[in-house]
N, C-alpha and C. Protein backbone atom coordinates (compact mmCIF):
# COMPACT_ATOMS: atom_id res chain seq x y z
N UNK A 1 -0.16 35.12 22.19
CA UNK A 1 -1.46 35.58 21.78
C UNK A 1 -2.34 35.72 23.01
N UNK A 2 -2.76 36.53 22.93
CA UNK A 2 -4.14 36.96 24.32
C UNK A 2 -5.49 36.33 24.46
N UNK A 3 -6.09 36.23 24.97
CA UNK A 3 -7.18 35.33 25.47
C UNK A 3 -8.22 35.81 24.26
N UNK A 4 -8.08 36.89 24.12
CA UNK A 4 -9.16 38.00 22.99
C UNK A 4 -8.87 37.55 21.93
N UNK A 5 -7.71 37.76 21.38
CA UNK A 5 -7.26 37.31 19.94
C UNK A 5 -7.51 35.73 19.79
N UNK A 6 -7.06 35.09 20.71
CA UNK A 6 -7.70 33.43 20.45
C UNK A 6 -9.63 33.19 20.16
N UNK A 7 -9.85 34.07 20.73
CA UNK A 7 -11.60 33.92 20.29
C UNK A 7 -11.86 34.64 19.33
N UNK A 8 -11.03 35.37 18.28
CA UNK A 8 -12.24 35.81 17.25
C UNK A 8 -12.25 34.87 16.44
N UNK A 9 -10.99 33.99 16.18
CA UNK A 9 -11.14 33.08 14.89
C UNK A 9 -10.90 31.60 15.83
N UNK A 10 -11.68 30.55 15.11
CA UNK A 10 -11.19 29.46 15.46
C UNK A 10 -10.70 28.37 14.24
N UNK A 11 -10.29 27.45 14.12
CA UNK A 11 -9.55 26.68 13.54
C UNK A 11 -10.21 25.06 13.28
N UNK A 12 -10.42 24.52 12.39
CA UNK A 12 -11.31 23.33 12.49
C UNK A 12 -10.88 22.55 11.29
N UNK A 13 -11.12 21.41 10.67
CA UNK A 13 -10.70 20.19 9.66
C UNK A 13 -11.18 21.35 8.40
N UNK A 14 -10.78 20.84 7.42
CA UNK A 14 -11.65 21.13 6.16
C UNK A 14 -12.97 20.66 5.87
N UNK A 15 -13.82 20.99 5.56
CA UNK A 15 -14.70 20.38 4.83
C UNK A 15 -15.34 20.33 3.32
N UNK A 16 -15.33 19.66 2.08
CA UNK A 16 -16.25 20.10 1.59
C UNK A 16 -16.50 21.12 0.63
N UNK A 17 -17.44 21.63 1.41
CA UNK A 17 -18.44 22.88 1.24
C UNK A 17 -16.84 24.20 1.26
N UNK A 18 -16.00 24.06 1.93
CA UNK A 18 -15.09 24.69 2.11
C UNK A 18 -13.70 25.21 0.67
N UNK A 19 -14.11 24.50 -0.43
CA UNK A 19 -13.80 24.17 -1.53
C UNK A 19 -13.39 26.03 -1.75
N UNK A 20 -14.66 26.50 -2.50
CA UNK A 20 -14.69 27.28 -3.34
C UNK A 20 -14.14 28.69 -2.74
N UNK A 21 -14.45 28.54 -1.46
CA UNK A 21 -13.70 29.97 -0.30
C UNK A 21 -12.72 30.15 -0.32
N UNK A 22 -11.45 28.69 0.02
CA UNK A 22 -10.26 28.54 -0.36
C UNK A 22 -9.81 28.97 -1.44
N UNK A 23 -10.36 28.70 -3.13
CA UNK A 23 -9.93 29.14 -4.27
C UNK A 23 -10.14 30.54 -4.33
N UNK A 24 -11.21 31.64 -3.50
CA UNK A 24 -11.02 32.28 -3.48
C UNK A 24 -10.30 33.30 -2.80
N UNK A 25 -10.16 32.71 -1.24
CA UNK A 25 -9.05 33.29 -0.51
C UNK A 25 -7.77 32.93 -1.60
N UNK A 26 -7.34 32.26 -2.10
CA UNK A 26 -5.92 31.97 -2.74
C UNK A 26 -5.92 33.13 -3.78
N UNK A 27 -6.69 33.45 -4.35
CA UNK A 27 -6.73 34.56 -5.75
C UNK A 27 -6.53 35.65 -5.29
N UNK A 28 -7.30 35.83 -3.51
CA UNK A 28 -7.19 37.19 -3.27
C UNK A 28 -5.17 37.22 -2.38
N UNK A 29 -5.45 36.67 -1.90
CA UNK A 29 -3.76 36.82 -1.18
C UNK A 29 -2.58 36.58 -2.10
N UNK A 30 -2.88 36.50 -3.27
CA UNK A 30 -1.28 35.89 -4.50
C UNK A 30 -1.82 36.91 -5.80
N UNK A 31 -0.90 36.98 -6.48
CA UNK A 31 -1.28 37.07 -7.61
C UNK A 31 -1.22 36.41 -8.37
N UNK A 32 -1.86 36.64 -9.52
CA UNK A 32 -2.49 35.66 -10.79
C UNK A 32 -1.52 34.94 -10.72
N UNK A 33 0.17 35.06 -11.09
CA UNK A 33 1.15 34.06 -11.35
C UNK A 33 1.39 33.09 -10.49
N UNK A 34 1.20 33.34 -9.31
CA UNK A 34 1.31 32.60 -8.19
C UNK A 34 0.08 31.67 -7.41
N UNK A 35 -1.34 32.81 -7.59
CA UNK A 35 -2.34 31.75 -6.71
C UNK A 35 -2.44 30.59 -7.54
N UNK A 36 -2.93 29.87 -7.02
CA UNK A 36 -3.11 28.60 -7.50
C UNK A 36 -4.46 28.27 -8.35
N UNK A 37 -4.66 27.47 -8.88
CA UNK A 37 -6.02 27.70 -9.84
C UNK A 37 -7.10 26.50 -8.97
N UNK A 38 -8.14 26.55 -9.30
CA UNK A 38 -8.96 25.83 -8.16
C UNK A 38 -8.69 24.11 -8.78
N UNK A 39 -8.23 24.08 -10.07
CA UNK A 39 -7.40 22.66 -10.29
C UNK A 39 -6.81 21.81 -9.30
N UNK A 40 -5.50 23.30 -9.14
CA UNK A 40 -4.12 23.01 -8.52
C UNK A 40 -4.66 22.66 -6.90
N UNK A 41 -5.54 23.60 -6.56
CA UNK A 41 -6.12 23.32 -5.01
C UNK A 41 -6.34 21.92 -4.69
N UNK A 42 -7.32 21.83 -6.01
CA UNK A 42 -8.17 20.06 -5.57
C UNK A 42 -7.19 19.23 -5.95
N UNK A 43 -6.86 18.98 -6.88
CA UNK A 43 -4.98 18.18 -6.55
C UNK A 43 -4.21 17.92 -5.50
N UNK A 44 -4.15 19.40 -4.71
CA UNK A 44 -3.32 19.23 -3.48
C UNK A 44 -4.03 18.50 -2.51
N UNK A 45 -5.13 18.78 -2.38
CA UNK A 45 -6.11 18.11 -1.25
C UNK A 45 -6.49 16.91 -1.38
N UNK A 46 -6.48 16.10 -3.00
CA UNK A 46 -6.32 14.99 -3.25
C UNK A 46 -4.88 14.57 -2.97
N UNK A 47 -3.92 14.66 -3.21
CA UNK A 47 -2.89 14.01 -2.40
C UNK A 47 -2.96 13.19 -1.31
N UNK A 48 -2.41 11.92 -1.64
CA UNK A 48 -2.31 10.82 -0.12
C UNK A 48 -1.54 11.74 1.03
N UNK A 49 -1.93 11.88 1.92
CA UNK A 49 -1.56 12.54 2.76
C UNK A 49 -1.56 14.29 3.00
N UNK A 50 -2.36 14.14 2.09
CA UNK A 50 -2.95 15.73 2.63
C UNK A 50 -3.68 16.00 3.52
N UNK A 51 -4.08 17.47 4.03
CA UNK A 51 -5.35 17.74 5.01
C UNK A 51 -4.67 19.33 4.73
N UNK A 52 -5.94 19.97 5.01
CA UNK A 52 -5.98 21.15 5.00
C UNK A 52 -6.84 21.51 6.61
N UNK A 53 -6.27 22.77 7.07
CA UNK A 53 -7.09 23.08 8.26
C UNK A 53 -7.60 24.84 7.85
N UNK A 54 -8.66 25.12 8.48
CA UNK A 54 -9.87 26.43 7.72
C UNK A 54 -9.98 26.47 9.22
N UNK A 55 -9.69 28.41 8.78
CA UNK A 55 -10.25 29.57 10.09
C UNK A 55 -11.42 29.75 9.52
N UNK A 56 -11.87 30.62 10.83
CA UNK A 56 -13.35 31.18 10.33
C UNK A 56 -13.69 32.03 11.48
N UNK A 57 -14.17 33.01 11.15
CA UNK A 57 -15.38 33.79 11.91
C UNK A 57 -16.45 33.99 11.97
N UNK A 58 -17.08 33.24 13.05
CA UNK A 58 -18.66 33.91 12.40
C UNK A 58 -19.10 32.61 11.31
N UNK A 59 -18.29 31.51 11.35
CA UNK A 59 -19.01 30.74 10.15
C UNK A 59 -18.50 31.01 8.73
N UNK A 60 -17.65 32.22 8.94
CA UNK A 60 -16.94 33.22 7.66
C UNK A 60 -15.57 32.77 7.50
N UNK A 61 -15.17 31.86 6.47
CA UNK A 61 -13.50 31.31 6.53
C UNK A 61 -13.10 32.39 5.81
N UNK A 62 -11.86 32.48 6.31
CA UNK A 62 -11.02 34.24 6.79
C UNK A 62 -9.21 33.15 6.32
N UNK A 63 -9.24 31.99 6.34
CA UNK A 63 -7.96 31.72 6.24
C UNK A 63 -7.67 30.38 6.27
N UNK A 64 -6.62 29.63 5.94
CA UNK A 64 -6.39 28.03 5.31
C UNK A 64 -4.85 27.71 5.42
N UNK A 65 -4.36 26.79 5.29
CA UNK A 65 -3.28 26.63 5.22
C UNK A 65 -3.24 24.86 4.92
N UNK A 66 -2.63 24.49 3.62
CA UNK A 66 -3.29 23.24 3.06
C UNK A 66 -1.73 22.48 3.07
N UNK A 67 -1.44 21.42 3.43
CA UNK A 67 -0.49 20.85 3.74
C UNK A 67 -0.41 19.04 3.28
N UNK A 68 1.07 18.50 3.41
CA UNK A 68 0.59 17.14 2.56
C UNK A 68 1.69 16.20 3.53
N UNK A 69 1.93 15.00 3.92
CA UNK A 69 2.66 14.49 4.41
C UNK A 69 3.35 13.32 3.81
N UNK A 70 4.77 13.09 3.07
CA UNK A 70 4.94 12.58 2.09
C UNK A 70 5.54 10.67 3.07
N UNK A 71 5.62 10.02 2.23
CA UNK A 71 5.68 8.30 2.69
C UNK A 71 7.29 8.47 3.31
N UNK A 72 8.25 9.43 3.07
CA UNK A 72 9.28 9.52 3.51
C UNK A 72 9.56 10.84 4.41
N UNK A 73 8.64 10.76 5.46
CA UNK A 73 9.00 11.75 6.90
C UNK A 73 9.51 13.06 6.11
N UNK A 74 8.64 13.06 5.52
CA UNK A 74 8.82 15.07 4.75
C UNK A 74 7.12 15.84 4.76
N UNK A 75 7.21 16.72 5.13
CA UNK A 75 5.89 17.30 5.40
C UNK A 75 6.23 18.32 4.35
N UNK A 76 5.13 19.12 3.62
CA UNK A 76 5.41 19.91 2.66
C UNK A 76 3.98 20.99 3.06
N UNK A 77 4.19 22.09 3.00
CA UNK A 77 3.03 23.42 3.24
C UNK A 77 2.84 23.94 2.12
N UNK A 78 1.97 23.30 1.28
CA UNK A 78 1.54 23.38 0.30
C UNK A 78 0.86 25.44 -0.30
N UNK A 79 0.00 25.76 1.09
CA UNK A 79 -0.03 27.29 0.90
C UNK A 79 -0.87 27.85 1.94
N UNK A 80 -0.64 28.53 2.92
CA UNK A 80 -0.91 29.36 4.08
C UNK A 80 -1.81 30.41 3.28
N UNK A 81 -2.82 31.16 3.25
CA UNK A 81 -3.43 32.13 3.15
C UNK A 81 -4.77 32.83 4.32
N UNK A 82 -4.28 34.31 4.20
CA UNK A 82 -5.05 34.31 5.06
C UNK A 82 -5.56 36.00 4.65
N UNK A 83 -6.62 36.36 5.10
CA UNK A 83 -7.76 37.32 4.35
C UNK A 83 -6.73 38.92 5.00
N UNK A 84 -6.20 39.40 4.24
CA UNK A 84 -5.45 40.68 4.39
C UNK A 84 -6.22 41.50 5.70
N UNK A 85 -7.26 41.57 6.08
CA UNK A 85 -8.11 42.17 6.76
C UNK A 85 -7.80 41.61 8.34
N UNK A 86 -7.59 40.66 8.50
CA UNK A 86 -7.46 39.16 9.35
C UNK A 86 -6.38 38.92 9.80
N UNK A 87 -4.89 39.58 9.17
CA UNK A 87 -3.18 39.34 8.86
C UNK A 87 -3.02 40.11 10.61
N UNK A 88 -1.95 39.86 10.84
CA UNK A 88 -1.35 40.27 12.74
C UNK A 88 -2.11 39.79 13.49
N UNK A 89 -3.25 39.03 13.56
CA UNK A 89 -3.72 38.95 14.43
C UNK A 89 -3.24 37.51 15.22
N UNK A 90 -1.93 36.89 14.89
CA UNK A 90 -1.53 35.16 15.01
C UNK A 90 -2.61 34.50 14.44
N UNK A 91 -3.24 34.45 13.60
CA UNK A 91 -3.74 33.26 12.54
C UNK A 91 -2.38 32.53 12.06
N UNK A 92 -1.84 33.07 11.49
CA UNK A 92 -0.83 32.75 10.58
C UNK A 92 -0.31 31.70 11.15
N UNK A 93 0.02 32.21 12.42
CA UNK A 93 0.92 31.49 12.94
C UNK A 93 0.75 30.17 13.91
N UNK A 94 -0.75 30.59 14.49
CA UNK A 94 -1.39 29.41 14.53
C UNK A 94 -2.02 28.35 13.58
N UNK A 95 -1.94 28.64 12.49
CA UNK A 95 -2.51 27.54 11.58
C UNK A 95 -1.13 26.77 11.19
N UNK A 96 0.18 27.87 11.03
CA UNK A 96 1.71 26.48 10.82
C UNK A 96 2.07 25.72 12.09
N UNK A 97 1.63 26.23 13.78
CA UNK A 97 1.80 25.91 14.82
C UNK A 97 1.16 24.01 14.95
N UNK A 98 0.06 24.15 14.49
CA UNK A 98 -0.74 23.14 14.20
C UNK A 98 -0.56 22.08 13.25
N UNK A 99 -0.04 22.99 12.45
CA UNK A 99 0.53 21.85 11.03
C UNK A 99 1.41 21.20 11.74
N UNK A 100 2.68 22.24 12.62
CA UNK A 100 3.72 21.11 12.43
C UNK A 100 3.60 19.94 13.85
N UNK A 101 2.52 20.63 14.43
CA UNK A 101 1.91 19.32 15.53
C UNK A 101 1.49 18.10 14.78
N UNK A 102 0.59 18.45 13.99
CA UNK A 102 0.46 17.14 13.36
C UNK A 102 1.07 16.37 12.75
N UNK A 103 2.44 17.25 11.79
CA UNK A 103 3.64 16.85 11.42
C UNK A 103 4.39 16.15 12.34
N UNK A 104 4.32 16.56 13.57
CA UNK A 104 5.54 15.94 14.14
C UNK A 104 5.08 14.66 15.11
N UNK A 105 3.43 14.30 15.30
CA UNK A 105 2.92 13.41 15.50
C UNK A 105 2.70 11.93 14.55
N UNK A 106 2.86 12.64 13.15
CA UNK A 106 2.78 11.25 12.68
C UNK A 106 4.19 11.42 11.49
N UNK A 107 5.42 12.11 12.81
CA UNK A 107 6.58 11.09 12.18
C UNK A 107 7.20 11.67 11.32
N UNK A 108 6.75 13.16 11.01
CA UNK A 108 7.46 14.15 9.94
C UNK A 108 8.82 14.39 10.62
N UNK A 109 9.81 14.21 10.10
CA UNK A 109 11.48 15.09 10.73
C UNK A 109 11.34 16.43 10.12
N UNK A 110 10.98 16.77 8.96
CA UNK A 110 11.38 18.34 8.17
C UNK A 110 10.84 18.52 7.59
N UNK A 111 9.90 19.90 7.13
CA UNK A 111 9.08 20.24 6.52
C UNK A 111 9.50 21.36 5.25
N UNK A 112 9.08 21.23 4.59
CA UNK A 112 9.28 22.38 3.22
C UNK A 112 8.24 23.05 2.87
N UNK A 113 8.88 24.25 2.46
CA UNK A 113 7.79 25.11 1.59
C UNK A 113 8.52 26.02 0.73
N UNK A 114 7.69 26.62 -0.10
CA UNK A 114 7.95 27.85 -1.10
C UNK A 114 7.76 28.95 -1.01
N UNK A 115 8.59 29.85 -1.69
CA UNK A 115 8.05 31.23 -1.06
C UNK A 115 8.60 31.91 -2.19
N UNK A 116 7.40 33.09 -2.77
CA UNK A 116 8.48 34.12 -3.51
C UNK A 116 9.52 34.98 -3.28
N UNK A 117 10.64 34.99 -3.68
CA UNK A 117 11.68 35.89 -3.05
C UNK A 117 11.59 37.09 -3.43
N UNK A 118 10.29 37.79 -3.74
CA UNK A 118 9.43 39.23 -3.55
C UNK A 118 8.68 39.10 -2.59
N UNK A 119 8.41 38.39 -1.73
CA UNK A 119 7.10 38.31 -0.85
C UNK A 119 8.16 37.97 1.13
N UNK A 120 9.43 39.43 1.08
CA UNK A 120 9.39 39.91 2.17
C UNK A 120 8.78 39.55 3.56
N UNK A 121 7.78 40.02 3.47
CA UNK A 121 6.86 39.72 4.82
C UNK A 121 6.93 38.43 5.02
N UNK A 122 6.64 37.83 4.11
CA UNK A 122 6.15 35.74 4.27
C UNK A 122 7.47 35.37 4.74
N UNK A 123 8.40 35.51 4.38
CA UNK A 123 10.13 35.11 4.34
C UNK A 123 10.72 35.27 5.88
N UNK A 124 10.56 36.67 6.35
CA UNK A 124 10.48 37.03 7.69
C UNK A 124 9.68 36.14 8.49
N UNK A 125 8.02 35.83 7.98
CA UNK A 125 7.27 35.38 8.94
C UNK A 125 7.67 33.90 9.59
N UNK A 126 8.54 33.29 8.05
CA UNK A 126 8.23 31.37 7.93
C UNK A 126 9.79 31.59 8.89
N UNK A 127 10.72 32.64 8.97
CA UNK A 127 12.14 32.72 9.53
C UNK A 127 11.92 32.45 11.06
N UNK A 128 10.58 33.53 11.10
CA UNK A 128 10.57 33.42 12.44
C UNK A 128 10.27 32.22 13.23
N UNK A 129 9.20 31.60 12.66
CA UNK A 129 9.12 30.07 12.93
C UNK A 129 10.33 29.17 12.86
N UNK A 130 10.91 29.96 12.44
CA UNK A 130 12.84 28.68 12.03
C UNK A 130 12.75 27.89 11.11
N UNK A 131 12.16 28.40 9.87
CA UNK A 131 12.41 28.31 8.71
C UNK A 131 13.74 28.79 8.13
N UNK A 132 14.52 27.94 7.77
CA UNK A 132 15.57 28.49 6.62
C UNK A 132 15.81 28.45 5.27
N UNK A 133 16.05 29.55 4.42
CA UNK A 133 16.10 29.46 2.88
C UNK A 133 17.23 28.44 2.93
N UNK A 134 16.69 27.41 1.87
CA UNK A 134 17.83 26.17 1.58
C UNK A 134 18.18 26.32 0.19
N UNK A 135 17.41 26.62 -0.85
CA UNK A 135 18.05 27.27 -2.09
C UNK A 135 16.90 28.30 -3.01
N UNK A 136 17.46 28.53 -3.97
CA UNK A 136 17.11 29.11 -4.83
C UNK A 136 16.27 28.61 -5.51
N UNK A 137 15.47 28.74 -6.31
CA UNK A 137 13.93 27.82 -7.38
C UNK A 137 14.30 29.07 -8.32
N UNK A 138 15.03 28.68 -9.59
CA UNK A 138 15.03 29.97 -10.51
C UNK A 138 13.22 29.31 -10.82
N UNK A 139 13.00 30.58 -11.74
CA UNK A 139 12.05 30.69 -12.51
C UNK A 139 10.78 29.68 -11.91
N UNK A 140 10.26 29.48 -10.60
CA UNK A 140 9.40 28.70 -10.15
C UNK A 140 8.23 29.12 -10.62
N UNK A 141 8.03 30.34 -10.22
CA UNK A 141 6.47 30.62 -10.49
C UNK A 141 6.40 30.65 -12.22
N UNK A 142 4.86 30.94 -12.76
CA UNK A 142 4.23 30.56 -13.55
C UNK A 142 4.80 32.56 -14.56
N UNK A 143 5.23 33.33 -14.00
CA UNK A 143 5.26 34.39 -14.60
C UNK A 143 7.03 34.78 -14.70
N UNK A 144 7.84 33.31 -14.34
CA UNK A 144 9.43 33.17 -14.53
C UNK A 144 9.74 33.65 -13.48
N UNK A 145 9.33 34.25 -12.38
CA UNK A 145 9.65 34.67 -11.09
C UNK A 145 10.58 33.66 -10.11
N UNK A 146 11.48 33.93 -9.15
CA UNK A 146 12.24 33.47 -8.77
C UNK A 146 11.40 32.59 -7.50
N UNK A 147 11.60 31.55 -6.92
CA UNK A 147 11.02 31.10 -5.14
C UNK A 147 12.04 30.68 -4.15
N UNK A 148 11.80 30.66 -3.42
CA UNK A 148 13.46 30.16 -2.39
C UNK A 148 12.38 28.81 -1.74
N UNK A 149 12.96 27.64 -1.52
CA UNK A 149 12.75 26.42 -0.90
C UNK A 149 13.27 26.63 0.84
N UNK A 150 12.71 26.66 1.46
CA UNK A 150 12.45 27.18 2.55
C UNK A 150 12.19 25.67 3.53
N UNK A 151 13.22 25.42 5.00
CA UNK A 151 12.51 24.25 5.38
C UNK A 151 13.06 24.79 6.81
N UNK A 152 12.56 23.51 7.33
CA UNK A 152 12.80 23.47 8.78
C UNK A 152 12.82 22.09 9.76
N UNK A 153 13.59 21.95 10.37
CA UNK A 153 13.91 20.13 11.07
C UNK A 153 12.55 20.53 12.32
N UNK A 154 12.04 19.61 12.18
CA UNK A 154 11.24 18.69 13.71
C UNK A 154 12.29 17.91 14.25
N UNK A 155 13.08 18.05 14.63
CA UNK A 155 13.62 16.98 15.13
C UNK A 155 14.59 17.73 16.03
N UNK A 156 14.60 18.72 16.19
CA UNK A 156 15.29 20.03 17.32
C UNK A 156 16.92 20.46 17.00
N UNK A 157 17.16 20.43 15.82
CA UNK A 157 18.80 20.94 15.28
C UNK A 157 18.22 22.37 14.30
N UNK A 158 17.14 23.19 14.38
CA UNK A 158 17.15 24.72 14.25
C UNK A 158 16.70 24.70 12.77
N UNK A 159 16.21 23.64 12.04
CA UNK A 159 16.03 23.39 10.36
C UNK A 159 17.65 23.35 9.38
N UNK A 160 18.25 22.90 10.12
CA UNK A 160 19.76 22.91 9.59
C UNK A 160 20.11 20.93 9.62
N UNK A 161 19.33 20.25 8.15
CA UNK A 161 19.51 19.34 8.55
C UNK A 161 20.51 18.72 7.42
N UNK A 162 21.10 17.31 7.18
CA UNK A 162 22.40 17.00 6.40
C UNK A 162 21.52 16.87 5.39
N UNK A 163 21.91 16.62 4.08
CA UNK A 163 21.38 16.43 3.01
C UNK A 163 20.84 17.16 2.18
N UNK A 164 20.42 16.63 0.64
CA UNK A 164 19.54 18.20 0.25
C UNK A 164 18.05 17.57 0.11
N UNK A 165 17.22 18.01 0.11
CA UNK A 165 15.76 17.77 -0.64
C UNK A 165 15.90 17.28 -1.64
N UNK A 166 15.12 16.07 -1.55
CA UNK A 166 14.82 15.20 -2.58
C UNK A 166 12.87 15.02 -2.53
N UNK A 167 12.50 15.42 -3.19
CA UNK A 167 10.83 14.94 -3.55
C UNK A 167 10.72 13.90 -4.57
């Protein structure tokens, strides 16, 4: 990323006040079956070991990525979104860059996430990070849609680790 692209957006804790932007960035980047309802949000962020980190421009949050860290060295990416307008510019990729710093500071080995196996672009994006599809999720989403469980090792063996997921 270029010196330019690092200054339009910056990256900071959640706060708050930051609530209702999130529920609406989530509605606008998913569809109905998939975004999450502003329930499901505050749930996730209540989780022991959650934190969420918020872009912004201008004071204007443009993007989120809400994450949870479980009592057994599993980090989980609860949901990356980021304002279609805002997409190529490495947000994306700096907001999972960060996650898995903090992941791998307090002790995460492997992280998981979900993904629809219609949603192409995301699949490519989480690959490129060295994410690998680990299985299938029939009927995950809320409209019977299919998800692939998607992970990746901290611990430097490429996300190819023994065992299966257990939550």
């Amino acid at each position: 990323m270029s010196s330019s692209e690092e200054s339009i957006f910056q990256v900071r804790e959640y706060r708050t006040a930051d609530f209702p932007h999130l529920c609406a960035i989530d509605r606008l980047c998913f569809p109905e079956a998939i975004a999450y309802t502003p329930e499901e949000i505050a749930l996730g962020l209540a989780q022991p070991g959650a934190f969420a980190l918020v872009a912004e421009v201008r004071n204007e949050v443009i993007g989120f990525v809400l994450a949870c860290r479980s009592k057994r060295s599993l980090g989980h990416i609860i949901t990356i979104d980021v304002r279609a307008e805002f997409r190529w510019m490495g947000l994306g990729k700096t907001l999972m860059l960060l996650v898995e710093q903090r992941f791998r500071q307090s002790g995460v080995a492997r992280i998981v996430l979900e993904v629809s196996v219609a949603n192409a672009p995301a699949i490519r994006f989480y690959q490129g990070l060295g994410y690998v599809v680990k299985r299938l999720l029939p009927h995950y989403y809320a409209d019977g849609s299919d998800g692939y469980l998607m992970e990746k090792s901290l611990s430097g063996n490429n996300g190819h680790s023994a065992g299966a997921v257990t939550e």
